[in-house]
PDB file of N, CA and C in Angstrom:
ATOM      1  N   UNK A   1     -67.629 -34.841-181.016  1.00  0.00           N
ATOM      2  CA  UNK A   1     -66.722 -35.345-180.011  1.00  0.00           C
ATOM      3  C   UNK A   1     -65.757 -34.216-179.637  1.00  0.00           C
ATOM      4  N   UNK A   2     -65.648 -33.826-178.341  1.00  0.00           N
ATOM      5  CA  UNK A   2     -64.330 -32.771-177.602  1.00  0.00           C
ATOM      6  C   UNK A   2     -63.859 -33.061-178.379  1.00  0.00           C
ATOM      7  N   UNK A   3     -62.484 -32.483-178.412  1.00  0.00           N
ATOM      8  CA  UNK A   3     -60.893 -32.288-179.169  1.00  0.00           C
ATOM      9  C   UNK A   3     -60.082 -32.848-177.837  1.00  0.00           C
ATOM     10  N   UNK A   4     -59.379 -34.160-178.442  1.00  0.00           N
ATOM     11  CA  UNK A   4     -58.550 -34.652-177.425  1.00  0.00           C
ATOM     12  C   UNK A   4     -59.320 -35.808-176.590  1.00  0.00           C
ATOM     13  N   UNK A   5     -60.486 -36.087-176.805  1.00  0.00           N
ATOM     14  CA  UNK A   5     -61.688 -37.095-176.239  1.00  0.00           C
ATOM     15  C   UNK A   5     -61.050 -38.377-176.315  1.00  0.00           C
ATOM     16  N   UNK A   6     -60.661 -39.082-177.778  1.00  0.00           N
ATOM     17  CA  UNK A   6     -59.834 -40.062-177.768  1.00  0.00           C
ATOM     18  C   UNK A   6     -58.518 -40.527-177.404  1.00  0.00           C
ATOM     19  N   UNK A   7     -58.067 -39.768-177.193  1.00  0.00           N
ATOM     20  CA  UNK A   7     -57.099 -40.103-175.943  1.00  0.00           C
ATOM     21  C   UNK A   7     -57.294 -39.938-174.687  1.00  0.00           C
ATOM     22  N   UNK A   8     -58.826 -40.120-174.133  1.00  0.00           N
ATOM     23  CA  UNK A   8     -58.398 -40.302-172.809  1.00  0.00           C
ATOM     24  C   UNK A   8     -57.924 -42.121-172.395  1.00  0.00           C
ATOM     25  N   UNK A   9     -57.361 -42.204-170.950  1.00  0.00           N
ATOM     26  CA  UNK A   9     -57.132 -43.424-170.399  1.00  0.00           C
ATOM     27  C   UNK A   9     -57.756 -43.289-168.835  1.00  0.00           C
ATOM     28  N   UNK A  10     -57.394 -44.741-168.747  1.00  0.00           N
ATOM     29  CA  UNK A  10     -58.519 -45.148-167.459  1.00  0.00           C
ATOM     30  C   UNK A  10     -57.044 -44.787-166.652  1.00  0.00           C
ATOM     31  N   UNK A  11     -57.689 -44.721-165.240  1.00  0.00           N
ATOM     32  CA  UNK A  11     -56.525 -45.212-163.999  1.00  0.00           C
ATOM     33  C   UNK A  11     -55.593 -46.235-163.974  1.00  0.00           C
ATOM     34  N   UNK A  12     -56.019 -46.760-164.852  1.00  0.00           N
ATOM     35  CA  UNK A  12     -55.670 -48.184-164.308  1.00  0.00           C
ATOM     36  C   UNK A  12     -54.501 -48.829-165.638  1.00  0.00           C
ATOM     37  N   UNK A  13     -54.678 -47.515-166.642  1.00  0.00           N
ATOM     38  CA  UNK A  13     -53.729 -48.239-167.682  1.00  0.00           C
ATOM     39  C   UNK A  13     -51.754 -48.529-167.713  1.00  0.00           C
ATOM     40  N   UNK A  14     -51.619 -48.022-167.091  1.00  0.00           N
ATOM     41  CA  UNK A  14     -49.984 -48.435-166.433  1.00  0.00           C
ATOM     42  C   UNK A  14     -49.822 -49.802-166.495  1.00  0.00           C
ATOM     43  N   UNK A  15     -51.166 -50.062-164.987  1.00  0.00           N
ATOM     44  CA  UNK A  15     -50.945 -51.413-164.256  1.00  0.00           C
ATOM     45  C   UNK A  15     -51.514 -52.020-165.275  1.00  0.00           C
ATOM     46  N   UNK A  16     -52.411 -52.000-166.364  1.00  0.00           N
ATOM     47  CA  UNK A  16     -52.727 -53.317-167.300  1.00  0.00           C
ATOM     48  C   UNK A  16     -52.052 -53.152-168.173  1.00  0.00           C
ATOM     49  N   UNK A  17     -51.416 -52.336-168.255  1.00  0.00           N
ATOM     50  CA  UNK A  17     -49.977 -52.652-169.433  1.00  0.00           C
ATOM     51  C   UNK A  17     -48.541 -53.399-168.622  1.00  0.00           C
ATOM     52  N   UNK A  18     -48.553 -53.153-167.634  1.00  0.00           N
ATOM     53  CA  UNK A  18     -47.618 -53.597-166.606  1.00  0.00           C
ATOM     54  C   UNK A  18     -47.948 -55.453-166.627  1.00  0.00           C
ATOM     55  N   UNK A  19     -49.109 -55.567-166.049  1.00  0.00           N
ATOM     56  CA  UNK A  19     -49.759 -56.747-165.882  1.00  0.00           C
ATOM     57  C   UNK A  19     -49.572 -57.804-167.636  1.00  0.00           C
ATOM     58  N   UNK A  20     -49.777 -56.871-168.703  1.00  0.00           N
ATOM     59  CA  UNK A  20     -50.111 -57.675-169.535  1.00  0.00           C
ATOM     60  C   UNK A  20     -48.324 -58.241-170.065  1.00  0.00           C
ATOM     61  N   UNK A  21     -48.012 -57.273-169.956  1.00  0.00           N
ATOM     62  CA  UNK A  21     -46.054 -57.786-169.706  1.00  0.00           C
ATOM     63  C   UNK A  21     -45.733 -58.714-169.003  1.00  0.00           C
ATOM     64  N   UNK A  22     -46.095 -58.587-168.039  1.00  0.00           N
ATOM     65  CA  UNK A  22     -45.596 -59.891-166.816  1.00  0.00           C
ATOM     66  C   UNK A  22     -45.931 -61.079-167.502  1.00  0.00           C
ATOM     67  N   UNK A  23     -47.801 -61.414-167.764  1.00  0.00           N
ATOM     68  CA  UNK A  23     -48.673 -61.956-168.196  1.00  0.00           C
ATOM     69  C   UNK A  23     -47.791 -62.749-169.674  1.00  0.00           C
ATOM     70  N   UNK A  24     -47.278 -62.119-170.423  1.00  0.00           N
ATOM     71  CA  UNK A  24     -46.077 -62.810-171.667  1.00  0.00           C
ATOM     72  C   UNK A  24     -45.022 -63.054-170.935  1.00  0.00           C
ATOM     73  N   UNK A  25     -44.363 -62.612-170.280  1.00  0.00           N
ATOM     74  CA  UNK A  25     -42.884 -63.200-169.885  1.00  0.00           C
ATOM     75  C   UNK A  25     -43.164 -64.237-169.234  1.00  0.00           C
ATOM     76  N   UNK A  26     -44.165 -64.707-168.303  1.00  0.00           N
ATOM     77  CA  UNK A  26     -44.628 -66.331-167.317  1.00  0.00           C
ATOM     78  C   UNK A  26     -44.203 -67.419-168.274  1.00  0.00           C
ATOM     79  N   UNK A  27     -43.691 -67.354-169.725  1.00  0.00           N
ATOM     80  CA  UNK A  27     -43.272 -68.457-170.287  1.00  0.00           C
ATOM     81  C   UNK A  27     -42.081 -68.906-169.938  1.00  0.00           C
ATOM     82  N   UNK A  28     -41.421 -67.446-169.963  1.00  0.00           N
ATOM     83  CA  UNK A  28     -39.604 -67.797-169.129  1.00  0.00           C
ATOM     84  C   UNK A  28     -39.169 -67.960-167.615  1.00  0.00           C
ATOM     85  N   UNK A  29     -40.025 -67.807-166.786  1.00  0.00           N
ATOM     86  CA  UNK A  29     -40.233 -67.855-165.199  1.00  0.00           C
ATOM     87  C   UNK A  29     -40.477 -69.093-165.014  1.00  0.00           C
ATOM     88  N   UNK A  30     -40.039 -69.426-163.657  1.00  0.00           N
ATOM     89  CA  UNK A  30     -41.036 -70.978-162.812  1.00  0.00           C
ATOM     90  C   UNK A  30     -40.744 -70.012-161.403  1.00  0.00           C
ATOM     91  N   UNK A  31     -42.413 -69.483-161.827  1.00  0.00           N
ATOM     92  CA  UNK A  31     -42.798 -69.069-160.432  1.00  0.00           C
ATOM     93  C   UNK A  31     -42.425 -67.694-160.524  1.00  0.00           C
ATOM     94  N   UNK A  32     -41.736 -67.160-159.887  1.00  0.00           N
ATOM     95  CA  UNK A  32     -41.462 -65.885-159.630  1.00  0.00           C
ATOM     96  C   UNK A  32     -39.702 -65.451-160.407  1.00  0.00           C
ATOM     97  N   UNK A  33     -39.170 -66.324-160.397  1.00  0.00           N
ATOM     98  CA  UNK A  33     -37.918 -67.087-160.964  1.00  0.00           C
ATOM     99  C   UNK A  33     -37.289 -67.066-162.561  1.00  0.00           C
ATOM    100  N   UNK A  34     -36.941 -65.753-163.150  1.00  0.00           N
ATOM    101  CA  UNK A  34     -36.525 -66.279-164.114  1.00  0.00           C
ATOM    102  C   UNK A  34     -35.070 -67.115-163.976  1.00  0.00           C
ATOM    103  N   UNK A  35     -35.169 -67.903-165.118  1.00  0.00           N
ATOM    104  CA  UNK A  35     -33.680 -68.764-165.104  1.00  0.00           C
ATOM    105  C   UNK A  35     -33.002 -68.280-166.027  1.00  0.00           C
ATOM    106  N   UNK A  36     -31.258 -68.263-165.910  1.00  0.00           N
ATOM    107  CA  UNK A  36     -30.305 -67.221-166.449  1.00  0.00           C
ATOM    108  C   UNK A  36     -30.323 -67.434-167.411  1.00  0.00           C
ATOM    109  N   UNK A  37     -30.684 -68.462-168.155  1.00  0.00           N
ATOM    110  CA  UNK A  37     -30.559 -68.922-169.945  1.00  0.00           C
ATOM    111  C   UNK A  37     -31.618 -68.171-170.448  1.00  0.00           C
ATOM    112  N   UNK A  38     -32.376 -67.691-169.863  1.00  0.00           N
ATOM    113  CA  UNK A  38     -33.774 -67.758-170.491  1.00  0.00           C
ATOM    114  C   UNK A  38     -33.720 -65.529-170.580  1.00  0.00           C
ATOM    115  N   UNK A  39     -32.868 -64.946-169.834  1.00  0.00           N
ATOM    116  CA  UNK A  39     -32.808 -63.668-169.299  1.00  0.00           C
ATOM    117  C   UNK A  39     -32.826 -62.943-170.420  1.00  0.00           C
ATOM    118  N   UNK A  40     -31.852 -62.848-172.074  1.00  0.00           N
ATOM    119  CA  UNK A  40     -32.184 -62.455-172.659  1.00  0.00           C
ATOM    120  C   UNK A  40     -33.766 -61.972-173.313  1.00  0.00           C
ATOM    121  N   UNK A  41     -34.555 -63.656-173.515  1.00  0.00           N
ATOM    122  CA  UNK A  41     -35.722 -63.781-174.079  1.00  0.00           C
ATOM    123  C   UNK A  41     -36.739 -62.603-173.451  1.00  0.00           C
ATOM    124  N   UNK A  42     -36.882 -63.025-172.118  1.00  0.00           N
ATOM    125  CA  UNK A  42     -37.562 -62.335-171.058  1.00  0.00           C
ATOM    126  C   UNK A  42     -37.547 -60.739-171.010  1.00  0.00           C
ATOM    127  N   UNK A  43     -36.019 -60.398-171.270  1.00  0.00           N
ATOM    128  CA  UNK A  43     -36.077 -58.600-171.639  1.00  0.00           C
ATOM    129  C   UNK A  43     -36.574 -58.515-172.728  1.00  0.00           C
ATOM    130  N   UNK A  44     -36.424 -59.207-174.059  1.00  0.00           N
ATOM    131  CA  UNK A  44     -37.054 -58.690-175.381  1.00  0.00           C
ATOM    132  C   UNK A  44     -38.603 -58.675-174.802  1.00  0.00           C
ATOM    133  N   UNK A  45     -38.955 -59.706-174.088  1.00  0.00           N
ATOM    134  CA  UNK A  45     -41.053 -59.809-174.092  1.00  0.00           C
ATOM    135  C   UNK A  45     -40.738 -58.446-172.987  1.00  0.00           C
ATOM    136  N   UNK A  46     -40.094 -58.312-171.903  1.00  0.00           N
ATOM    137  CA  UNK A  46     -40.796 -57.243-170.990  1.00  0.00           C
ATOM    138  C   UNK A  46     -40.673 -55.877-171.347  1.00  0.00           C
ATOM    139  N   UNK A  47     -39.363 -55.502-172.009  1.00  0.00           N
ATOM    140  CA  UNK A  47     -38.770 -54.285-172.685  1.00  0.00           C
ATOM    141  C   UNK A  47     -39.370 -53.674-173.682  1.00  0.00           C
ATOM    142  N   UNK A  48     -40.025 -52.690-173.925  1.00  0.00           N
ATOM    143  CA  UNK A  48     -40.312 -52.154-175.409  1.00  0.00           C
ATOM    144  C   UNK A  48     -39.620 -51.344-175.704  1.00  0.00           C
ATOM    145  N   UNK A  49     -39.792 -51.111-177.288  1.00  0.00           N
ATOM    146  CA  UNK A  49     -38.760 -49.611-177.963  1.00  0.00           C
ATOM    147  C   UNK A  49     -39.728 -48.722-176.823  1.00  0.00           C
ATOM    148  N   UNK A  50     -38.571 -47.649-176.415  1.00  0.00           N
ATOM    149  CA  UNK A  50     -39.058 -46.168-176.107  1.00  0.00           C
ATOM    150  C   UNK A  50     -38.944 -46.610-174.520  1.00  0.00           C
ATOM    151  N   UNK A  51     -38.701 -47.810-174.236  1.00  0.00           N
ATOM    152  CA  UNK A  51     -38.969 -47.446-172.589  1.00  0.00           C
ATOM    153  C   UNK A  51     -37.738 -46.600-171.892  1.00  0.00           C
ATOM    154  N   UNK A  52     -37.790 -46.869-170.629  1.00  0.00           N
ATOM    155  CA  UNK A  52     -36.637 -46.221-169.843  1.00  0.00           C
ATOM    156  C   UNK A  52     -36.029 -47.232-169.197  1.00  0.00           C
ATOM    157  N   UNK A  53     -34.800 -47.698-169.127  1.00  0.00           N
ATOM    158  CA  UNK A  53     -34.439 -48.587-168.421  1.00  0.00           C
ATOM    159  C   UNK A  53     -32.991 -48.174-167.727  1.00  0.00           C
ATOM    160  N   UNK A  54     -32.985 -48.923-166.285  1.00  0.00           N
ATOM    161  CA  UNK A  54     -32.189 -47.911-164.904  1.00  0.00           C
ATOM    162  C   UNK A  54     -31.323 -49.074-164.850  1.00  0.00           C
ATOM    163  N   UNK A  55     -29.577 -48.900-165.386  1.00  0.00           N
ATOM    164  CA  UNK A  55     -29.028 -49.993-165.358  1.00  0.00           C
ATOM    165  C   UNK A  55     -28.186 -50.245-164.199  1.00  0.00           C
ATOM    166  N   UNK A  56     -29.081 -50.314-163.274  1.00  0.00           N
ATOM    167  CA  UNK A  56     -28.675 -50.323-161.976  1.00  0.00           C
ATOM    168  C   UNK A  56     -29.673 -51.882-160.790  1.00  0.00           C
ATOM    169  N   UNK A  57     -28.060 -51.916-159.847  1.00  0.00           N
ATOM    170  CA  UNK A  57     -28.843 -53.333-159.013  1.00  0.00           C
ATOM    171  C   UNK A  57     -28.231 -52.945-157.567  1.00  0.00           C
ATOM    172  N   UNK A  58     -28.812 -53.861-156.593  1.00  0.00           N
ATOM    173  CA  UNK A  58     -28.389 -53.686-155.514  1.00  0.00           C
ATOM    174  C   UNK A  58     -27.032 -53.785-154.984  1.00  0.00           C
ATOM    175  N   UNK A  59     -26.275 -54.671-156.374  1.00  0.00           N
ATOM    176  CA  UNK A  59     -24.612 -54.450-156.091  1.00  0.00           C
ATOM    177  C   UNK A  59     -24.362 -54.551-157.440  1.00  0.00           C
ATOM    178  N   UNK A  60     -23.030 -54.408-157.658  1.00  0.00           N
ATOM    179  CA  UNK A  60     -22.704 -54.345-158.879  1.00  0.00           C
ATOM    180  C   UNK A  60     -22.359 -55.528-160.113  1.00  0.00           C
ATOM    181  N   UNK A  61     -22.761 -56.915-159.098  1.00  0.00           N
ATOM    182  CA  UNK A  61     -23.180 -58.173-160.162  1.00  0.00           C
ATOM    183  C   UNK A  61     -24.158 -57.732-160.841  1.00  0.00           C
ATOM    184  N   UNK A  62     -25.294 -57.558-160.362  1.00  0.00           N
ATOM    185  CA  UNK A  62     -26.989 -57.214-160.752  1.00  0.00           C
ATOM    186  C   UNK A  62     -26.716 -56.510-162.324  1.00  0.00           C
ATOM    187  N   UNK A  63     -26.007 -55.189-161.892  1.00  0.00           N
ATOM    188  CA  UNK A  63     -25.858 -54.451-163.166  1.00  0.00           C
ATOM    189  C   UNK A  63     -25.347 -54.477-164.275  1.00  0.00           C
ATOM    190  N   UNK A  64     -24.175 -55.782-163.892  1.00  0.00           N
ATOM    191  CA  UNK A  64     -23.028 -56.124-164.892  1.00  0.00           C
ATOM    192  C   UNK A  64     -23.945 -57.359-165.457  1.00  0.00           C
ATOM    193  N   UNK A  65     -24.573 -57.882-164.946  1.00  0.00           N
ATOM    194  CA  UNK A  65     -25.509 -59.174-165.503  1.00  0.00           C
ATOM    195  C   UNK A  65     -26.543 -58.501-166.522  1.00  0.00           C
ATOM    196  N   UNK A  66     -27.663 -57.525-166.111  1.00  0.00           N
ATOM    197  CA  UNK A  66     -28.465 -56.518-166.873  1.00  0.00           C
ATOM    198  C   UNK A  66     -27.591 -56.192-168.411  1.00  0.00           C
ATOM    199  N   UNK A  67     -26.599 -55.564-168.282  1.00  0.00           N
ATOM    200  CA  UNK A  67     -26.027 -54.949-168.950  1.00  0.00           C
ATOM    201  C   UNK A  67     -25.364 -55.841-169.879  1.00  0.00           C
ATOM    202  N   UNK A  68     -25.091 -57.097-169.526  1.00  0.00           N
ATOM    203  CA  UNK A  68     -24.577 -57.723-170.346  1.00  0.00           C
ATOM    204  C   UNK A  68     -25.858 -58.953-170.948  1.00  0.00           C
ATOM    205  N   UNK A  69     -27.198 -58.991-170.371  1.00  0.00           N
ATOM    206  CA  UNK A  69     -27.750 -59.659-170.801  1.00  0.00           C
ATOM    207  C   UNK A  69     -28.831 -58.746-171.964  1.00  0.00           C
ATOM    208  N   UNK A  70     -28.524 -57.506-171.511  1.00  0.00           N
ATOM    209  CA  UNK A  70     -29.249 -56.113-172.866  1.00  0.00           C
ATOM    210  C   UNK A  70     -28.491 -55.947-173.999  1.00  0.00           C
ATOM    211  N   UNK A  71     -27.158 -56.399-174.074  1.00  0.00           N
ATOM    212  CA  UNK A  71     -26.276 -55.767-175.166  1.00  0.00           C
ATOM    213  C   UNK A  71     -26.595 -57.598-176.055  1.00  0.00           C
ATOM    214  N   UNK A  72     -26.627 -58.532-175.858  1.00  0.00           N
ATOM    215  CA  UNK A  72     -27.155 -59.515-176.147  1.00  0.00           C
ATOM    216  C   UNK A  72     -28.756 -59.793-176.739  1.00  0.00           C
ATOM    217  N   UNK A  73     -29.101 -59.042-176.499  1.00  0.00           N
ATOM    218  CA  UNK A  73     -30.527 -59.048-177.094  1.00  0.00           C
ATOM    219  C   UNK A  73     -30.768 -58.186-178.603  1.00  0.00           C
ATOM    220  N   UNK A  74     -32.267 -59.040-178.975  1.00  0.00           N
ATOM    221  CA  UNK A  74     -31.768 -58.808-180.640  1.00  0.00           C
ATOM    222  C   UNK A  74     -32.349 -57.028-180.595  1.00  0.00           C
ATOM    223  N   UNK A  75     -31.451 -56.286-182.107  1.00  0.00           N
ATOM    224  CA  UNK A  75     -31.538 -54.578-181.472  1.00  0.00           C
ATOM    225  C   UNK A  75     -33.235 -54.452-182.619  1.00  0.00           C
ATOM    226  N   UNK A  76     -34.090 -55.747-183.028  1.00  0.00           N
ATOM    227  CA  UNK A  76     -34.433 -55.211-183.969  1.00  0.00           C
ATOM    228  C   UNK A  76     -35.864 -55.288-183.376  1.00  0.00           C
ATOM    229  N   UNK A  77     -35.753 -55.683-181.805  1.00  0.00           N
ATOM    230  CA  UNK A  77     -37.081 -55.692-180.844  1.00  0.00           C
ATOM    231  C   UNK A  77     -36.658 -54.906-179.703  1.00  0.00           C
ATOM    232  N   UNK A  78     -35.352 -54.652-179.059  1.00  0.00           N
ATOM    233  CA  UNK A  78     -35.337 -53.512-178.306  1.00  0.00           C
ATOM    234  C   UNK A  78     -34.192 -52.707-178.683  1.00  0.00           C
ATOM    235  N   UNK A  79     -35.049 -51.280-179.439  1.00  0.00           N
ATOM    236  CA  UNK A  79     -34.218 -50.174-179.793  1.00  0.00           C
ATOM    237  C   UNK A  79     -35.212 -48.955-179.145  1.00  0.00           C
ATOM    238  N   UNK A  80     -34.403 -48.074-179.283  1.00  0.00           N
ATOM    239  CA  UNK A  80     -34.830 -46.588-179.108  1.00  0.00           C
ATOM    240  C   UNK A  80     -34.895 -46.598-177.302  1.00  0.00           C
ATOM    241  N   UNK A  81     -34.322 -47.468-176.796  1.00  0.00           N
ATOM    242  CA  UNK A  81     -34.395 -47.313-174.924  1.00  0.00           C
ATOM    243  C   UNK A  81     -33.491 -46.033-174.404  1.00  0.00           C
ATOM    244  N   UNK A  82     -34.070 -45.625-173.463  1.00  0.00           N
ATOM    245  CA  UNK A  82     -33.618 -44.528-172.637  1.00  0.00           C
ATOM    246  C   UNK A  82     -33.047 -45.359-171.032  1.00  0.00           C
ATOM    247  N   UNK A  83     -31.654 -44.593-171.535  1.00  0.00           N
ATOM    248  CA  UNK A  83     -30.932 -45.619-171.063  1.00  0.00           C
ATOM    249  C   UNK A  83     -30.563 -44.774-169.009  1.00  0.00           C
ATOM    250  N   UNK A  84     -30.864 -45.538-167.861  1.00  0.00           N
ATOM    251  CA  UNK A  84     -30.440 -44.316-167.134  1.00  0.00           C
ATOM    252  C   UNK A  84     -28.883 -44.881-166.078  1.00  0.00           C
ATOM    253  N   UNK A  85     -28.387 -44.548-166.582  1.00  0.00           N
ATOM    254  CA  UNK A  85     -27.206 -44.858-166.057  1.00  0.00           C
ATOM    255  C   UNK A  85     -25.947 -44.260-165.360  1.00  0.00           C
ATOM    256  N   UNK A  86     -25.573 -44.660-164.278  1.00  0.00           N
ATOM    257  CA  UNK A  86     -25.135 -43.571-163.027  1.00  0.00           C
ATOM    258  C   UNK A  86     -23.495 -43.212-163.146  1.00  0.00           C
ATOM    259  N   UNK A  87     -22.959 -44.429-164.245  1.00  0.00           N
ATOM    260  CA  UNK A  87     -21.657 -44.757-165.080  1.00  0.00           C
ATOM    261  C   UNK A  87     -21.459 -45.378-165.980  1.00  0.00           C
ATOM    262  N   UNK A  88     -20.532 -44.877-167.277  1.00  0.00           N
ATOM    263  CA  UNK A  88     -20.205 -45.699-168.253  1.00  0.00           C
ATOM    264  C   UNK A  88     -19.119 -46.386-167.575  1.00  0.00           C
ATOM    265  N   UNK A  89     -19.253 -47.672-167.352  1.00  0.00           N
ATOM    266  CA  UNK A  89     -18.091 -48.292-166.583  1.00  0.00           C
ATOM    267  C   UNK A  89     -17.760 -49.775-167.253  1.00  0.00           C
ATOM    268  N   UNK A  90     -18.857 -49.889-167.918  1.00  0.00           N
ATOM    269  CA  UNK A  90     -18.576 -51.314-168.739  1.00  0.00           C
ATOM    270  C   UNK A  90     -18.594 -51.057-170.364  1.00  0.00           C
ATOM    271  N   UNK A  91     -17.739 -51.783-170.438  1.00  0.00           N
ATOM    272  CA  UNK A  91     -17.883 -52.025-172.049  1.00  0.00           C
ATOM    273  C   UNK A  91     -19.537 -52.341-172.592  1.00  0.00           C
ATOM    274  N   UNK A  92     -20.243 -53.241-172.380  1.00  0.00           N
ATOM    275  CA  UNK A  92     -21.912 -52.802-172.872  1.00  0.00           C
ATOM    276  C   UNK A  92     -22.607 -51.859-172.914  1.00  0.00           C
ATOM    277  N   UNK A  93     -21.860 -51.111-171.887  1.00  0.00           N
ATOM    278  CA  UNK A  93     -22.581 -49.616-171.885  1.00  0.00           C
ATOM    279  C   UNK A  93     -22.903 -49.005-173.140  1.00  0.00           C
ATOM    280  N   UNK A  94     -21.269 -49.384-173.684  1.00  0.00           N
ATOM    281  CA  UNK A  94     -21.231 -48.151-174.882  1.00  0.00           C
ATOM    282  C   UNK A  94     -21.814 -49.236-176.185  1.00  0.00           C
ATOM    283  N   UNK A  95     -22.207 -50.381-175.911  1.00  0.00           N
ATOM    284  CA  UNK A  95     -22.981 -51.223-176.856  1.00  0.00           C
ATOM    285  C   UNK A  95     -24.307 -50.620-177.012  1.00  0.00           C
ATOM    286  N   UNK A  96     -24.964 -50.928-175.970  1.00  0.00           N
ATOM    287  CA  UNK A  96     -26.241 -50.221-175.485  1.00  0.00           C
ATOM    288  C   UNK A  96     -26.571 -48.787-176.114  1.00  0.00           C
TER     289      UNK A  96
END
């Protein structure tokens, strides 16, 4: 076998890792819809250790909601995140 053979990936592995995320969180959604009680749960299933996450929204509810629904979540299913953030401006920040 080449050197490096087993790690190849298809095209397509993003979107079926993408897909298979969505695919677990449909427990906390109706429809397209998550509901605000449920927002924590939903980041632990969509979030993994190591991802990158942009704590940013189209206004600055969006971000203060994110930010306060991440510092709430348990640290012993999402740790090690790369955090990208444009200001430390909230107190969760520095939780996070």
């Amino acid at each position: 076998m080449p050197k490096g053979a087993h790690l190849r990936s298809s095209w397509s592995t993003r979107r079926q890792k993408k897909a298979e995320r969505i695919a677990a969180a449909r427990n906390f959604a109706d429809g397209q819809i998550l509901a605000q009680e449920t927002i924590v749960q939903a980041l632990e299933t969509l979030v993994l250790p190591g991802d990158r996450v942009a704590i940013e929204g189209n206004n600055q509810k969006q971000a203060d909601f994110l930010s306060r629904a991440l510092a709430q979540a348990d640290s012993q299913k999402l740790h090690d995140l790369h955090l990208l953030i444009s200001s430390v401006s909230r107190p969760e920040h520095l939780d996070l």
